[in-house]
PDB file of N, CA and C in Angstrom:
ATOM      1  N   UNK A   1     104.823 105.804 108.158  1.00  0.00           N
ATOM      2  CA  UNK A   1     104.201 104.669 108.796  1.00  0.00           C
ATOM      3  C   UNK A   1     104.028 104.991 110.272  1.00  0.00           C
ATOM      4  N   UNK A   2     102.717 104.848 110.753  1.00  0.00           N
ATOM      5  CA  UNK A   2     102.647 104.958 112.113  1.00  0.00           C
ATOM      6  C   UNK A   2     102.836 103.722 112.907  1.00  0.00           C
ATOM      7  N   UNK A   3     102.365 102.526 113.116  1.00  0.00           N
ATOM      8  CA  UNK A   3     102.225 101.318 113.504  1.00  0.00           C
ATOM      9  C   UNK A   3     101.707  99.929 113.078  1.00  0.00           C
ATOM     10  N   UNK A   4     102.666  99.078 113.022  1.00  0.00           N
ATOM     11  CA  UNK A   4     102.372  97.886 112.489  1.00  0.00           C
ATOM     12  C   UNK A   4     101.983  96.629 113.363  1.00  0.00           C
ATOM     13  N   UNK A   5     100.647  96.237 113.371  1.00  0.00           N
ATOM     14  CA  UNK A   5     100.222  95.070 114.500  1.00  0.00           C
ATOM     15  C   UNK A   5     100.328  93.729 113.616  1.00  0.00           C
ATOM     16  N   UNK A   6     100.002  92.739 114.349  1.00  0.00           N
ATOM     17  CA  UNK A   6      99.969  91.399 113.448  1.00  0.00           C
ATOM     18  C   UNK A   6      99.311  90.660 114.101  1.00  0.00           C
ATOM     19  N   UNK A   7      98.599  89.357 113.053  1.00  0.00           N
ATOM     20  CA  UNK A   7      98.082  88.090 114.180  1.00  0.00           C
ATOM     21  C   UNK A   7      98.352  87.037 113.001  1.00  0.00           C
ATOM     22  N   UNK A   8      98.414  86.003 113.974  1.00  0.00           N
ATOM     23  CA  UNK A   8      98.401  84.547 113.227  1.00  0.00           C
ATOM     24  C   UNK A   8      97.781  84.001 113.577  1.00  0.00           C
ATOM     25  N   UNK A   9      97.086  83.307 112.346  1.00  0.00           N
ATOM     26  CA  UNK A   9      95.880  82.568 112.317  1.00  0.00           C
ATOM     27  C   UNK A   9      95.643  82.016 110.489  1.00  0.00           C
ATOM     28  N   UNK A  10      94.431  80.684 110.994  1.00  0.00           N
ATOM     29  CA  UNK A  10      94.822  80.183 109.447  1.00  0.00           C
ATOM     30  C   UNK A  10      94.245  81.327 107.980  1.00  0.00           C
ATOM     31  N   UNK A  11      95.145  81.090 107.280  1.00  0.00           N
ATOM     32  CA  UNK A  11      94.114  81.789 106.261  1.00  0.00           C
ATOM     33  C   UNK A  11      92.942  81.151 105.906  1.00  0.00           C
ATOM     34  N   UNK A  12      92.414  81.433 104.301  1.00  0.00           N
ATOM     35  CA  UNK A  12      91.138  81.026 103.732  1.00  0.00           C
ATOM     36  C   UNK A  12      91.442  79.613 103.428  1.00  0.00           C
ATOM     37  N   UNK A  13      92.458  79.060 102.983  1.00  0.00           N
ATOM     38  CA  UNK A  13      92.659  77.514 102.877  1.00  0.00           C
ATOM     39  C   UNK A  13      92.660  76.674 104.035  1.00  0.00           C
ATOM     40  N   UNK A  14      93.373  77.238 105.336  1.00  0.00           N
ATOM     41  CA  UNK A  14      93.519  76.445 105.937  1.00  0.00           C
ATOM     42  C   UNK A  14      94.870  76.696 106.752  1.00  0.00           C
ATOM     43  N   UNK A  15      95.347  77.022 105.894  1.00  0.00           N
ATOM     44  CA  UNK A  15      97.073  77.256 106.186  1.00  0.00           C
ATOM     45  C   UNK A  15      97.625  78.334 106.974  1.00  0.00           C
ATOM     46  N   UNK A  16      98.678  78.471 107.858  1.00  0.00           N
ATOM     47  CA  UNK A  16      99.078  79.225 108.825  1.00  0.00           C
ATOM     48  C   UNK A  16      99.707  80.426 108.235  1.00  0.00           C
ATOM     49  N   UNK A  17      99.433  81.757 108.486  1.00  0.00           N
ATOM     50  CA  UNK A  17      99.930  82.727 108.370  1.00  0.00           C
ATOM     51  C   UNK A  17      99.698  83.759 108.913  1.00  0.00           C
ATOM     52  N   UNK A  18     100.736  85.053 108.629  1.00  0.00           N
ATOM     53  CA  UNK A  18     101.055  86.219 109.387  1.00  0.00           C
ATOM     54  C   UNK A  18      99.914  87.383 109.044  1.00  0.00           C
ATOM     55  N   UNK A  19      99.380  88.189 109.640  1.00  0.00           N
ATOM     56  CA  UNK A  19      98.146  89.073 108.936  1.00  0.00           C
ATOM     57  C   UNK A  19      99.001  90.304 109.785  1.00  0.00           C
ATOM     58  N   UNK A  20      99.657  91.002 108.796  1.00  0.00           N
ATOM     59  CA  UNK A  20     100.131  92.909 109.189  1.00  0.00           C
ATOM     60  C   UNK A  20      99.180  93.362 108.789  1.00  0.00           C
ATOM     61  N   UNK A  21      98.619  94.352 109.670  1.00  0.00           N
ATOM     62  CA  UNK A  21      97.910  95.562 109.727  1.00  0.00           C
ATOM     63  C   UNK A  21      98.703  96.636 109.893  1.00  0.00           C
ATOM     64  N   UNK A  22      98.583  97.826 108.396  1.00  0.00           N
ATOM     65  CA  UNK A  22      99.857  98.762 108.798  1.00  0.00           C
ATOM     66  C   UNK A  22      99.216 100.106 108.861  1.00  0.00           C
ATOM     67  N   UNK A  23      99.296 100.702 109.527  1.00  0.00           N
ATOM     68  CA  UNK A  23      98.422 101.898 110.020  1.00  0.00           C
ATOM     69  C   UNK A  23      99.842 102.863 109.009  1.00  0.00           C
ATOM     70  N   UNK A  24      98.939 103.695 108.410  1.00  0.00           N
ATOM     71  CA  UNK A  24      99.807 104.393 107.779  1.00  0.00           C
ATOM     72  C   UNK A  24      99.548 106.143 108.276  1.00  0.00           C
ATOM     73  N   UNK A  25     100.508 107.174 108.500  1.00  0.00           N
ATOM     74  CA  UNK A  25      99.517 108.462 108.021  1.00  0.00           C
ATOM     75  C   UNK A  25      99.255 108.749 106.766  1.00  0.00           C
ATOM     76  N   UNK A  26      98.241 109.665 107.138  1.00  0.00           N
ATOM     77  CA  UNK A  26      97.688 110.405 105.833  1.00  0.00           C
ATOM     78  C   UNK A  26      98.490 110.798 104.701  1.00  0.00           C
ATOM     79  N   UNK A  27      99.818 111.365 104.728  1.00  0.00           N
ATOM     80  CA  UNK A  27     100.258 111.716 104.111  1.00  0.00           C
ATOM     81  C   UNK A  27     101.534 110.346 103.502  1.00  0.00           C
ATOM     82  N   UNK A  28     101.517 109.442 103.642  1.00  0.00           N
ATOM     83  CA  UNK A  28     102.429 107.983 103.353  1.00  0.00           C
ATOM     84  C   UNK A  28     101.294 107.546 102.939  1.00  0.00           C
ATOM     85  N   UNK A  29      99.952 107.859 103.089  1.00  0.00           N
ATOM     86  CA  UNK A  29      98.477 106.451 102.121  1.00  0.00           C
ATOM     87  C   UNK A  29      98.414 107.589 100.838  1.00  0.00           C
ATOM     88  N   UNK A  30      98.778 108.730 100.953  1.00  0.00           N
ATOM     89  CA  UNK A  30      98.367 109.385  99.494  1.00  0.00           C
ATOM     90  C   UNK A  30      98.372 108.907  98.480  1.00  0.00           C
ATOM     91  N   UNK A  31      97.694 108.994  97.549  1.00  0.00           N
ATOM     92  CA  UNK A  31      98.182 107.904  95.957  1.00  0.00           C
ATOM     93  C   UNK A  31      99.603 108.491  95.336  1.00  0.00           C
ATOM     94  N   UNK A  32      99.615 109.504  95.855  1.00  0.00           N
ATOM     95  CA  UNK A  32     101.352 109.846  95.085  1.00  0.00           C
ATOM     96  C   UNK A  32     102.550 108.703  96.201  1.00  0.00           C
ATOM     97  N   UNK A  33     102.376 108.893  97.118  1.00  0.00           N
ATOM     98  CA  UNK A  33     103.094 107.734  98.450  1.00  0.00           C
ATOM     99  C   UNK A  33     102.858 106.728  98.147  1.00  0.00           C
ATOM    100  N   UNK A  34     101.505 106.087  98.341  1.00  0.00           N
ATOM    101  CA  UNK A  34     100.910 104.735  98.644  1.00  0.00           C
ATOM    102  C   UNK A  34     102.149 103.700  98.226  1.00  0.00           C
ATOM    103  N   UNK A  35     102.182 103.925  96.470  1.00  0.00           N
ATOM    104  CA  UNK A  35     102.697 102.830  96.324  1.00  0.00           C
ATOM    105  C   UNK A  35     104.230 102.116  96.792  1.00  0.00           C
ATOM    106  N   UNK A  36     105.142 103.764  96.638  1.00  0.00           N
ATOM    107  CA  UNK A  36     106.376 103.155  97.202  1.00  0.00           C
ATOM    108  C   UNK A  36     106.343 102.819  98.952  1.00  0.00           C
ATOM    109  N   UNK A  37     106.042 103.427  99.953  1.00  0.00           N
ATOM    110  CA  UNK A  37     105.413 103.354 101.205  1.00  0.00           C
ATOM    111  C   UNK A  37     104.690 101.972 101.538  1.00  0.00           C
ATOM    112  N   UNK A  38     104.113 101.418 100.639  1.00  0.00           N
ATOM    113  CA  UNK A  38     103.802 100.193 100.707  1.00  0.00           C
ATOM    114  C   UNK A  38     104.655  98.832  99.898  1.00  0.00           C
ATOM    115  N   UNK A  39     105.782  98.984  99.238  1.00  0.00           N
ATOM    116  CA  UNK A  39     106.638  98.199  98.542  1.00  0.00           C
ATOM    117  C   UNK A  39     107.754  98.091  99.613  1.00  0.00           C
ATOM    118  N   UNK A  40     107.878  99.475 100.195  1.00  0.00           N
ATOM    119  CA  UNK A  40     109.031  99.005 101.095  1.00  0.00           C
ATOM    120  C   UNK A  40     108.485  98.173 102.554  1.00  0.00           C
ATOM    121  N   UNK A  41     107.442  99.108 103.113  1.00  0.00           N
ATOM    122  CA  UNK A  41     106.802  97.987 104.349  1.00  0.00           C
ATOM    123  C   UNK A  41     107.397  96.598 103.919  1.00  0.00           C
ATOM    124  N   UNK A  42     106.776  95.937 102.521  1.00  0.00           N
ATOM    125  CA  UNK A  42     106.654  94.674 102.411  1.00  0.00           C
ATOM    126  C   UNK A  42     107.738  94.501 102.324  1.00  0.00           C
ATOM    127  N   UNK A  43     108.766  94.823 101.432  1.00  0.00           N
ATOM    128  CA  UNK A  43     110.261  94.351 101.429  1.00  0.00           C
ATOM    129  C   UNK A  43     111.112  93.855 102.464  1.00  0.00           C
ATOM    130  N   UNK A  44     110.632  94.816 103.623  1.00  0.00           N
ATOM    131  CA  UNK A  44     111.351  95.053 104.512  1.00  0.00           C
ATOM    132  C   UNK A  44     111.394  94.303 105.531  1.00  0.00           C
ATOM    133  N   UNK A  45     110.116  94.324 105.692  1.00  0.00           N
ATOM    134  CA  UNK A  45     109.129  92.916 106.585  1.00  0.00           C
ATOM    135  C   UNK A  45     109.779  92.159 105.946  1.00  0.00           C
ATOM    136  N   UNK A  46     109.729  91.617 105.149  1.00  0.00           N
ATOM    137  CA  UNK A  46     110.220  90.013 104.189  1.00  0.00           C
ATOM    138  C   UNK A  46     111.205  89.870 104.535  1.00  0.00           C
ATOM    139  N   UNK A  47     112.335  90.628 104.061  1.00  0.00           N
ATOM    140  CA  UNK A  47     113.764  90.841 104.203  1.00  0.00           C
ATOM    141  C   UNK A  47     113.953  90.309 105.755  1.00  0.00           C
ATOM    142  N   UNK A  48     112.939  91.145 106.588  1.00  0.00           N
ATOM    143  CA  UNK A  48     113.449  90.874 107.988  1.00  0.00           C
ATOM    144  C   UNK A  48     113.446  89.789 108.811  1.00  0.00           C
ATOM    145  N   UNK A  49     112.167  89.140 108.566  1.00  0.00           N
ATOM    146  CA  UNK A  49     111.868  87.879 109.050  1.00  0.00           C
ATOM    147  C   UNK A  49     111.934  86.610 107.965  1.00  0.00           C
ATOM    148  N   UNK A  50     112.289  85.962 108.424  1.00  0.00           N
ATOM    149  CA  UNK A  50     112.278  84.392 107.831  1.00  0.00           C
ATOM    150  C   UNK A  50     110.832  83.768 107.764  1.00  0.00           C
ATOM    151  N   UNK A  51     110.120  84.804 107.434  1.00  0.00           N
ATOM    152  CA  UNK A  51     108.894  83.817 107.696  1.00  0.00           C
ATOM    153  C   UNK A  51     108.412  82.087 107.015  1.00  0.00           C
ATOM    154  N   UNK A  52     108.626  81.817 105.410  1.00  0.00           N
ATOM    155  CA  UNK A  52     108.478  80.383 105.277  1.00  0.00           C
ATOM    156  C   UNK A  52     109.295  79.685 105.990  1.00  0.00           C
ATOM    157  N   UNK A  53     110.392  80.134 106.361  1.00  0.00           N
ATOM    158  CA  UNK A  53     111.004  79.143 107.398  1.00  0.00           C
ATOM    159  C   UNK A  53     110.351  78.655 108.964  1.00  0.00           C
ATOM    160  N   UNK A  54     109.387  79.894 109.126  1.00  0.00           N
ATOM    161  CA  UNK A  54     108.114  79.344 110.018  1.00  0.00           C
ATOM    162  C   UNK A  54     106.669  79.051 109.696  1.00  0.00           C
ATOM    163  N   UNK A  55     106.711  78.624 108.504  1.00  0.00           N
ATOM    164  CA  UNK A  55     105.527  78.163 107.895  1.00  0.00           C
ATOM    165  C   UNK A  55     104.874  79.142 107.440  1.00  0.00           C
ATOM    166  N   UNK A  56     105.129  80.442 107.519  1.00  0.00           N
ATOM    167  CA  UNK A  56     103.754  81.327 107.633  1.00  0.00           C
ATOM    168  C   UNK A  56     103.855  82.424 106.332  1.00  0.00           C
ATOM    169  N   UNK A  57     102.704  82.658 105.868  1.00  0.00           N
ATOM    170  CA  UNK A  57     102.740  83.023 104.354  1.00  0.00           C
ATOM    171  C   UNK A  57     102.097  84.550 104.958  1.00  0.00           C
ATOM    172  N   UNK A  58     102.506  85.484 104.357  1.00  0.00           N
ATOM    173  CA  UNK A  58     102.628  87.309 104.635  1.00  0.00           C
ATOM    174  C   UNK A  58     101.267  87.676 104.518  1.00  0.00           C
ATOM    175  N   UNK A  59     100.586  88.408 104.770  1.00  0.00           N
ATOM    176  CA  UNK A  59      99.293  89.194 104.590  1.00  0.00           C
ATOM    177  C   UNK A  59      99.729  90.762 104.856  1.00  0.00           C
ATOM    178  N   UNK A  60      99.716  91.449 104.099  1.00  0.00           N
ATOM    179  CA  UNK A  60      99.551  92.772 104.608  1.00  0.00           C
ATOM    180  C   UNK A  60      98.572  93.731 104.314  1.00  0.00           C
ATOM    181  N   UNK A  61      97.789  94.687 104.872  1.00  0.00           N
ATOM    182  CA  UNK A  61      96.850  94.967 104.721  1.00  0.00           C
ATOM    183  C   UNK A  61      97.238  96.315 105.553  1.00  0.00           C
ATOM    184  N   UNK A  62      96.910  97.735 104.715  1.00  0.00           N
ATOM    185  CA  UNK A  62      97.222  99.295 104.411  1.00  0.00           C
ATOM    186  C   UNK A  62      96.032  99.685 105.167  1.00  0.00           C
ATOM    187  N   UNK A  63      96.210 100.888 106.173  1.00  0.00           N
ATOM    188  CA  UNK A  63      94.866 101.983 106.392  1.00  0.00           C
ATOM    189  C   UNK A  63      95.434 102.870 106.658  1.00  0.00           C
ATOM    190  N   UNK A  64      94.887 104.022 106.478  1.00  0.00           N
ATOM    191  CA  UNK A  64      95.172 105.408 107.196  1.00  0.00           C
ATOM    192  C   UNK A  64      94.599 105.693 108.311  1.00  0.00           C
ATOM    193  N   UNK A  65      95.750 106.888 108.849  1.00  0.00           N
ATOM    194  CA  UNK A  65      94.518 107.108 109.845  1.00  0.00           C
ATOM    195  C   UNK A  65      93.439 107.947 110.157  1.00  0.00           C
ATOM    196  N   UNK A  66      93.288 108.290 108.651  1.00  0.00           N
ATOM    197  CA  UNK A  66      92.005 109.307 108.593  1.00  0.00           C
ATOM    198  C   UNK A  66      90.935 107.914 108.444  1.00  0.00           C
ATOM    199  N   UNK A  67      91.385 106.821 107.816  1.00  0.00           N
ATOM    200  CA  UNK A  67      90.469 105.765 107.743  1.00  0.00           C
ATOM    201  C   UNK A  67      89.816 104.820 108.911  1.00  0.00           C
ATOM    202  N   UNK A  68      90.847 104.871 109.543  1.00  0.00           N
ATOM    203  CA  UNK A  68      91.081 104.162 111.339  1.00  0.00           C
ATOM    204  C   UNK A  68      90.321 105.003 111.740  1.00  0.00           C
ATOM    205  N   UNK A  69      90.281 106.295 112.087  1.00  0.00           N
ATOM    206  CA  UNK A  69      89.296 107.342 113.297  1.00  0.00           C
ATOM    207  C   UNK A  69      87.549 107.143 112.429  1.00  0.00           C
ATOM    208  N   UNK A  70      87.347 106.727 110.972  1.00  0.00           N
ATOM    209  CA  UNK A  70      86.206 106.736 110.602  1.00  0.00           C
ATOM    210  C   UNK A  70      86.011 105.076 110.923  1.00  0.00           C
ATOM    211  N   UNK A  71      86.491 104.431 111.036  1.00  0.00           N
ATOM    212  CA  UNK A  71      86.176 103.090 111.264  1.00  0.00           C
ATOM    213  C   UNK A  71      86.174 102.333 113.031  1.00  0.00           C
ATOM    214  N   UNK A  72      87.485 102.757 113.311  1.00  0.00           N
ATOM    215  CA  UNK A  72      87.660 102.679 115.161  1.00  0.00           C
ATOM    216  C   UNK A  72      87.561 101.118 115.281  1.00  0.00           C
ATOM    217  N   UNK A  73      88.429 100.715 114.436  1.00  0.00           N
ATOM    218  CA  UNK A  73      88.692  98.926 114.739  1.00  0.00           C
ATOM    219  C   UNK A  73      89.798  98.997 115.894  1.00  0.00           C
ATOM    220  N   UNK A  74      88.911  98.014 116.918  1.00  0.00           N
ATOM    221  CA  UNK A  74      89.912  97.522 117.877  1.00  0.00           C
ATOM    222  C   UNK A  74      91.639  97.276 117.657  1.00  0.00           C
ATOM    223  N   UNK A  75      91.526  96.157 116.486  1.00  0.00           N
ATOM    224  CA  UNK A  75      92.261  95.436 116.049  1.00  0.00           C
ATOM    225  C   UNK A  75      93.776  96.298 115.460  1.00  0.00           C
ATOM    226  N   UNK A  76      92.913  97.431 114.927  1.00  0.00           N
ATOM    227  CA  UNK A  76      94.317  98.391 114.196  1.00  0.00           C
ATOM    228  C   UNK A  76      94.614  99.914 115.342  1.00  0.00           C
ATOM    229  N   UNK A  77      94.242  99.292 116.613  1.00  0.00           N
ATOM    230  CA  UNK A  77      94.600 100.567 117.659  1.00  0.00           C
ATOM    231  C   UNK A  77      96.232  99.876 118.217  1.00  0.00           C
TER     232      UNK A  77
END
């Protein structure tokens, strides 16, 4: 995992929640990685924060950064 950003804001209903953006490297997004690399992010995150206790329902959302340098979103620098 290289870096994890976040924002809050409502989701598609309406409702308040957390949006992780997790910049992964290349070699943690592989399909042999991906999946455990991405079970623990989430676990861990969860585990760590109390989030329904602040209203806010999880979003997480995976890129690489071979995917990031072809895309160059502000948002996941």
């Amino acid at each position: 995992m290289q870096r994890i950003n976040y924002e809050i804001a409502q989701d598609w209903s309406g409702e308040w929640a957390v949006f992780f953006r997790v910049l992964l490297s290349d070699e943690a997004s592989n399909r042999n990685h991906l999946r455990d690399v991405a079970t623990k992010v989430v676990w861990r995150m969860s585990d760590g924060l109390d989030l329904p206790s602040l209203g806010l329902f999880p979003y997480f959302d995976f890129r690489s950064q071979s995917e990031q340098a072809k895309l160059n979103e502000p948002a996941w620098a």
